[in-house]
Protein backbone atom coordinates (compact mmCIF):
# COMPACT_ATOMS: atom_id res chain seq x y z
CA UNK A 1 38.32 -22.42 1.71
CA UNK A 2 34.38 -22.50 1.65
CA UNK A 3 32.32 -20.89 4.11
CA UNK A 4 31.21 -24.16 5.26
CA UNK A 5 34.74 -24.92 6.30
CA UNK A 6 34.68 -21.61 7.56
CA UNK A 7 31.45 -22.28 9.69
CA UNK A 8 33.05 -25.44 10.78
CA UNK A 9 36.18 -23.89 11.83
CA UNK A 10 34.22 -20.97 13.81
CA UNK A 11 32.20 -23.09 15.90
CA UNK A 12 34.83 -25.71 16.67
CA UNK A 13 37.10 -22.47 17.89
CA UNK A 14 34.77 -21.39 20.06
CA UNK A 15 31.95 -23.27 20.69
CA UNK A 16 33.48 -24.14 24.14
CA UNK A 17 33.67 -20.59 24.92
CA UNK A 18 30.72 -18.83 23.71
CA UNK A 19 26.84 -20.19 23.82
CA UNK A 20 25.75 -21.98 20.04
CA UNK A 21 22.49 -19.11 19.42
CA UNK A 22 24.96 -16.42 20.09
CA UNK A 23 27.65 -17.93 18.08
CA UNK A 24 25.51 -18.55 14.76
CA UNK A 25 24.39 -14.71 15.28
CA UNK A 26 28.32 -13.64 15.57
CA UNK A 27 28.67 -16.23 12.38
CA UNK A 28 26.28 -14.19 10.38
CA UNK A 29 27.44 -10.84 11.74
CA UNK A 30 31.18 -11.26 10.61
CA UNK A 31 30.19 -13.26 7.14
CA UNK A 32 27.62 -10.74 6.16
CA UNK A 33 30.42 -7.73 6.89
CA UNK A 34 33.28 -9.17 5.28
CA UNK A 35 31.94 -11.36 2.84
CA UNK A 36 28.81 -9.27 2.01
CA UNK A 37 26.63 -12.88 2.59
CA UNK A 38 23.38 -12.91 4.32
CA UNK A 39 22.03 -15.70 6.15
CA UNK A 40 20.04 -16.69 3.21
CA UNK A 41 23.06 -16.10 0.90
CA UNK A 42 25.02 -18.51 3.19
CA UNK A 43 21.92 -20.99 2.61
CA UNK A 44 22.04 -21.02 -0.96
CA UNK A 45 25.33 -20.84 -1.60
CA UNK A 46 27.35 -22.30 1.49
CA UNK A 47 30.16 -23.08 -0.90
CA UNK A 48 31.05 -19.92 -1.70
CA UNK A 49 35.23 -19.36 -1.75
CA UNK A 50 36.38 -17.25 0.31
CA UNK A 51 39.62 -15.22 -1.26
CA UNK A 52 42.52 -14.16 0.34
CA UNK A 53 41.91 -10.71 2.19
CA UNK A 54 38.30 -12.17 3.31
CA UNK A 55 40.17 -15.37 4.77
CA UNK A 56 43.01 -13.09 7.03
CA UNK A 57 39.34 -11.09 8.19
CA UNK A 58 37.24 -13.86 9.08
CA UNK A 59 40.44 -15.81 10.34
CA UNK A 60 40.97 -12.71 12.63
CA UNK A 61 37.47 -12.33 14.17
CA UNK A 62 38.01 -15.82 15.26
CA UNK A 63 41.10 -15.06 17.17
CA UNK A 64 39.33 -11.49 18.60
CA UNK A 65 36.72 -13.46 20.01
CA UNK A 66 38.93 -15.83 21.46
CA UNK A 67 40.22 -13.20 23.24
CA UNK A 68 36.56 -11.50 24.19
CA UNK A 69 36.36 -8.73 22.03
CA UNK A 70 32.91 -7.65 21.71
CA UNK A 71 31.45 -8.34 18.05
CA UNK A 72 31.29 -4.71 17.78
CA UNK A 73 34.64 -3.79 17.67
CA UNK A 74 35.43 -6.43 15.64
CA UNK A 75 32.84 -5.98 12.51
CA UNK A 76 33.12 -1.92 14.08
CA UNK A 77 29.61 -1.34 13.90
CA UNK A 78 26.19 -1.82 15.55
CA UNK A 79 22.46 -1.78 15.37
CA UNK A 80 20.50 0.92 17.78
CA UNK A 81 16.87 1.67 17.18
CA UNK A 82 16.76 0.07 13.66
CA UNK A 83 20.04 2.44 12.63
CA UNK A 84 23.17 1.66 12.15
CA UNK A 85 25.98 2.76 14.07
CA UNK A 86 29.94 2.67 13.43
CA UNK A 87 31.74 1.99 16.36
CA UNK A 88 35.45 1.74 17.90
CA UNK A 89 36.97 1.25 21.31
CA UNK A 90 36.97 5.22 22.39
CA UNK A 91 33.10 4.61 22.78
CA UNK A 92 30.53 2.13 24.38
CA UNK A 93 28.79 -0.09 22.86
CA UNK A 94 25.14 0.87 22.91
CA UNK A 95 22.91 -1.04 25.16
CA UNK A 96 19.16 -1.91 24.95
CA UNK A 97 18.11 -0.56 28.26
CA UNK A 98 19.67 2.72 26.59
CA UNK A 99 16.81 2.28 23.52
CA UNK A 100 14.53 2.14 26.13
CA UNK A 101 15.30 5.49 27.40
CA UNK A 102 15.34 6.83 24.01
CA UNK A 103 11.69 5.32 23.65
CA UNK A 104 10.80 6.59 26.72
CA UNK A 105 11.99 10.36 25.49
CA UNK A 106 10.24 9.71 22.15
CA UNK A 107 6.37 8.40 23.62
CA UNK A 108 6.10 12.54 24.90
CA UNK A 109 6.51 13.53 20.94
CA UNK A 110 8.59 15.92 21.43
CA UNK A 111 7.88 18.98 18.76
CA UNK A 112 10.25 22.11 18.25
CA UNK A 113 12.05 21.57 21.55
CA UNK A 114 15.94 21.82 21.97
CA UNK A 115 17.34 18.86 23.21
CA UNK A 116 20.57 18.13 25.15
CA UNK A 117 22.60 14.70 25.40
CA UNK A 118 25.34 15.06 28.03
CA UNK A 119 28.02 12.38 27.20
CA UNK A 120 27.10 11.72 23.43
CA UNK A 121 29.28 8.80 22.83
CA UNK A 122 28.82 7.41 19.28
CA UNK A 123 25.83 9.83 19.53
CA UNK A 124 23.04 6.89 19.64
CA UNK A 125 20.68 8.71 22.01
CA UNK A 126 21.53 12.43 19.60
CA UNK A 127 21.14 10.67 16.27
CA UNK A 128 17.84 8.71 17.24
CA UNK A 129 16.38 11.45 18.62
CA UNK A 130 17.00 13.35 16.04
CA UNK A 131 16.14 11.02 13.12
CA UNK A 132 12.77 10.26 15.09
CA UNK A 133 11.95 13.73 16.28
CA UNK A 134 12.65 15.72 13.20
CA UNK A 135 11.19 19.20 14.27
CA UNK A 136 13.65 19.12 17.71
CA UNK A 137 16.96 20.53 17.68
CA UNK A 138 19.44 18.23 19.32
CA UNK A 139 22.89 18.89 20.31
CA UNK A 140 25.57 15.90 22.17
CA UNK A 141 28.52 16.91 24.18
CA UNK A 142 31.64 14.79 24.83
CA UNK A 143 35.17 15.12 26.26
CA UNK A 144 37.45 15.44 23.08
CA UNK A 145 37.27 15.07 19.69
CA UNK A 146 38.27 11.33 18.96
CA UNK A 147 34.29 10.41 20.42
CA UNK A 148 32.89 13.18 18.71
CA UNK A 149 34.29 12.16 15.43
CA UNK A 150 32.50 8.39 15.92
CA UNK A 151 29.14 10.71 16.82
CA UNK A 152 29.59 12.73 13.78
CA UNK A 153 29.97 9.83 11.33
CA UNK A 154 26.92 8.47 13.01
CA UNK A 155 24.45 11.59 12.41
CA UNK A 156 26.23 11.71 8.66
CA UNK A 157 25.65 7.82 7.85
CA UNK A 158 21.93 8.65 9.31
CA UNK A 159 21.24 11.30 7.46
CA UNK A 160 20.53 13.61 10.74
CA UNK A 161 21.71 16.77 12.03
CA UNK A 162 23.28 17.18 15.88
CA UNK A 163 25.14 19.36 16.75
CA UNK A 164 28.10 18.20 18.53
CA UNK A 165 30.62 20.42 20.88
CA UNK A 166 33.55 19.49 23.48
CA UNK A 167 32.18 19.81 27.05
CA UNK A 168 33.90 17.66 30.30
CA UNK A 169 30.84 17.22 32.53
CA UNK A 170 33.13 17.81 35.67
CA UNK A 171 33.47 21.71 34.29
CA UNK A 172 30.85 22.53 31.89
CA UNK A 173 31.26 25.78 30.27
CA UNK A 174 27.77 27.24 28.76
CA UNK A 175 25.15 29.56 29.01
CA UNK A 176 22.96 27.47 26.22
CA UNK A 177 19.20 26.74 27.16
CA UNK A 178 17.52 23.25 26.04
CA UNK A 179 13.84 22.17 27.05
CA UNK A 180 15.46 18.39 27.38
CA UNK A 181 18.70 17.85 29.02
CA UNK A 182 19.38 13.28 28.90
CA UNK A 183 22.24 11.48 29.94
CA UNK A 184 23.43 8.51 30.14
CA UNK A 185 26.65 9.17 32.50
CA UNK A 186 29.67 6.71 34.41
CA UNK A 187 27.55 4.78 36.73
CA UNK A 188 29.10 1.98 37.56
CA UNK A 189 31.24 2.16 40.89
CA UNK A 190 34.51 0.49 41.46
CA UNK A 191 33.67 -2.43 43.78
CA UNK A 192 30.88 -3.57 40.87
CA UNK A 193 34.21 -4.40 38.37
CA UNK A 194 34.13 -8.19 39.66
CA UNK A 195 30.94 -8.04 38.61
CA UNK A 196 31.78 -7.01 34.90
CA UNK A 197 32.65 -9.80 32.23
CA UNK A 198 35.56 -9.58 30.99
CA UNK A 199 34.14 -8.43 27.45
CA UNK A 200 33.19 -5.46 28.58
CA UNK A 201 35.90 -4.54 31.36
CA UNK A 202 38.96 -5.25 28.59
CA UNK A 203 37.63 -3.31 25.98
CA UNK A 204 34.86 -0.95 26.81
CA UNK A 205 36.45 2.82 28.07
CA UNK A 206 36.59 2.80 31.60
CA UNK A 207 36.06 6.39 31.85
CA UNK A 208 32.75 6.03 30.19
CA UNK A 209 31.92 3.16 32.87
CA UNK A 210 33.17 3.93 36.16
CA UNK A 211 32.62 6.27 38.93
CA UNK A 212 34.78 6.93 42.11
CA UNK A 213 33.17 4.80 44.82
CA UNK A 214 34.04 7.55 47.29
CA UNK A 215 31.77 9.51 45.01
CA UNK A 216 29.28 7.53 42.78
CA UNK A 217 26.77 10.31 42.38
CA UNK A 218 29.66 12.43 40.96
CA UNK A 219 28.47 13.19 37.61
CA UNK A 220 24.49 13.02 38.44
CA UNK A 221 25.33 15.81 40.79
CA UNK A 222 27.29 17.80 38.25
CA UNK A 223 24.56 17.69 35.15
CA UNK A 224 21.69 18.28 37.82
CA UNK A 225 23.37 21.51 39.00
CA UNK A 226 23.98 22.33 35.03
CA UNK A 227 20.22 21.74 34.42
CA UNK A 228 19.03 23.79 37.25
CA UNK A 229 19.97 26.75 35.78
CA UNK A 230 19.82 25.54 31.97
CA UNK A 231 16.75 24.27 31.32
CA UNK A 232 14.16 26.40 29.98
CA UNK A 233 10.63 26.57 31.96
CA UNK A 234 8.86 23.09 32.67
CA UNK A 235 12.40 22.24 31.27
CA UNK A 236 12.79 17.91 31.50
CA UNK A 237 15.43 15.58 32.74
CA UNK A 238 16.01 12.13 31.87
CA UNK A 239 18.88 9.49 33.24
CA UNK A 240 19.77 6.19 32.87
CA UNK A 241 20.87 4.82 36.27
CA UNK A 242 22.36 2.38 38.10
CA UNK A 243 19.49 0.57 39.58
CA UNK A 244 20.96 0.81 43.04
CA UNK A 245 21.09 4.41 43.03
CA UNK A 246 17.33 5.01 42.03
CA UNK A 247 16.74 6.82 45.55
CA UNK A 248 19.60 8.33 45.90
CA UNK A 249 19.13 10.21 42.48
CA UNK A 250 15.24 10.99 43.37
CA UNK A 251 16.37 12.35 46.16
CA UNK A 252 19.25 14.27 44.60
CA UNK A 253 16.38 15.81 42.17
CA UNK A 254 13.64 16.49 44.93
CA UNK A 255 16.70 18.24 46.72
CA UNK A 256 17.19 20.59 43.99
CA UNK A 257 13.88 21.77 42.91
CA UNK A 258 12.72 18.71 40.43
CA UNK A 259 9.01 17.48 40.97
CA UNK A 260 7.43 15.21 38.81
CA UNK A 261 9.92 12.66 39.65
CA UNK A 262 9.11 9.11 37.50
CA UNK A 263 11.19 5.96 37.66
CA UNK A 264 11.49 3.39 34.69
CA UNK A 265 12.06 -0.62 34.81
CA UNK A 266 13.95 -2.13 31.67
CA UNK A 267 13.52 -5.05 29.68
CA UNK A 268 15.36 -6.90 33.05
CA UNK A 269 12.79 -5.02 35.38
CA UNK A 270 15.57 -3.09 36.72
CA UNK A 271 15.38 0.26 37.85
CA UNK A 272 17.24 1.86 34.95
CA UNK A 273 15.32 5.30 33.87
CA UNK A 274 14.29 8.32 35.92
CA UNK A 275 12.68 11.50 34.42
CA UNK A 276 11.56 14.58 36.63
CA UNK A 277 10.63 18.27 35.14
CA UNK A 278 12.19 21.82 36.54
């Protein structure tokens, strides 16, 4: 088999299911992983064979799609602030709203401040700031050890060092002091699930996702309280939010000594960022 056949096979799979510009990107994606082809290596050479262990990959990313798995998993990697990061299932997938928020930490220029990311994940927030703020000390904290690993790889692959420790937000156990505490915490409440495609609600970790409706500032609450206390003098805190809880975490801030309180639209001028100083 060629990767023309191969091209032709992809998009008459799933052209019906998923739109033709994001299918030719997913194309490239999965032929450049497995096959170690461009898009102008596929140009020049769109005849190339594909042997046998290539075929049973690029045969099963068809079939993963098919059933919605993000690209991510699939290929088990992705692309956050120019770096590359591996991924698998025990972690989200990072978003762009969440490289704005990086951005947004970077435009201060931070310089020989400790830094703080509460629920590291595959460490994207950690390892950018620390590959783009070289004088800060940065540490991520996650639940157990299978995240952490994915985070780890990440600061290894980009040449960074984080520190990474085991901390559940619900009970955080530390007396350490940071100048930055971020976070991009659960945020997404129960009754907004029906609002989730299915890529994301099948194979994204809930417990990364969602928040008790009964509660939904649940975790905002807890890292506030932990920053109160933690944060060094004219200490700052930044969030990614839900955009329907923008007042409800201003307030939560105001409430608990925070001034300074700034709000941030995304790329879909929705009220994703807050920052506010101790």
């Amino acid at each position: 088999m060629t990767l023309t056949n191969y091209h032709n096979l992809f998009f008459k799979t799933l052209g019906s299911k998923i739109n033709k510009t994001e299918l030719e990107e997913f194309f490239f994606w999965i032929i450049e992983h497995y096959c170690k082809i461009n898009r102008m290596g596929y140009i020049l050479n769109p005849n190339y064979q594909i042997n046998d262990i290539q075929k049973y990959n690029l045969f099963e990313s068809i079939s993963l799609l098919e059933q919605n798995m993000p690209i991510q998993y699939i290929i088990g990697e992705t692309e956050f602030m120019g770096l590359k990061y591996f991924l698998n299932q025990n972690v989200l997938i990072p978003r762009p709203e969440t490289e704005e928020l990086v951005s947004w930490i970077l435009s201060d220029f931070p310089k020989d401040k400790s830094i703080l990311d509460i629920g590291t994940g595959s460490g994207c927030i950690a390892v950018s700031l620390a590959k783009f703020s070289t004088s800060c000390e940065i540490t991520g904290w996650d639940i157990d050890n299978e995240i952490l690993n994915i985070a780890r790889k990440n600061a290894r692959t980009n040449d960074t060092n984080v520190f990474f420790e085991i901390q559940d937000i619900s009970s955080i156990n530390s007396k350490k002091k940071f100048d930055i505490i971020v976070s991009n915490p659960p945020y997404i409440t129960s009754k907004e699930k029906l609002l989730i495609e299915d890529n994301i609600l099948l194979y994204e970790p809930h417990r990364a996702l969602f928040v008790d409706d009964k509660d939904p500032l649940f975790f905002y609450n807890k890292i506030i309280d932990f920053a109160v206390n933690s944060l060094n003098k004219n200490g700052i805190i930044f969030f990614e939010i839900n955009e329907l809880m923008m007042e409800d975490v201003s307030k939560l801030l105001n409430n608990k000594g925070f001034y300074d309180i700034e709000h941030k639209i995304d790329f879909r001028l929705k009220n994703r960022m807050i920052k506010a100083c101790i």
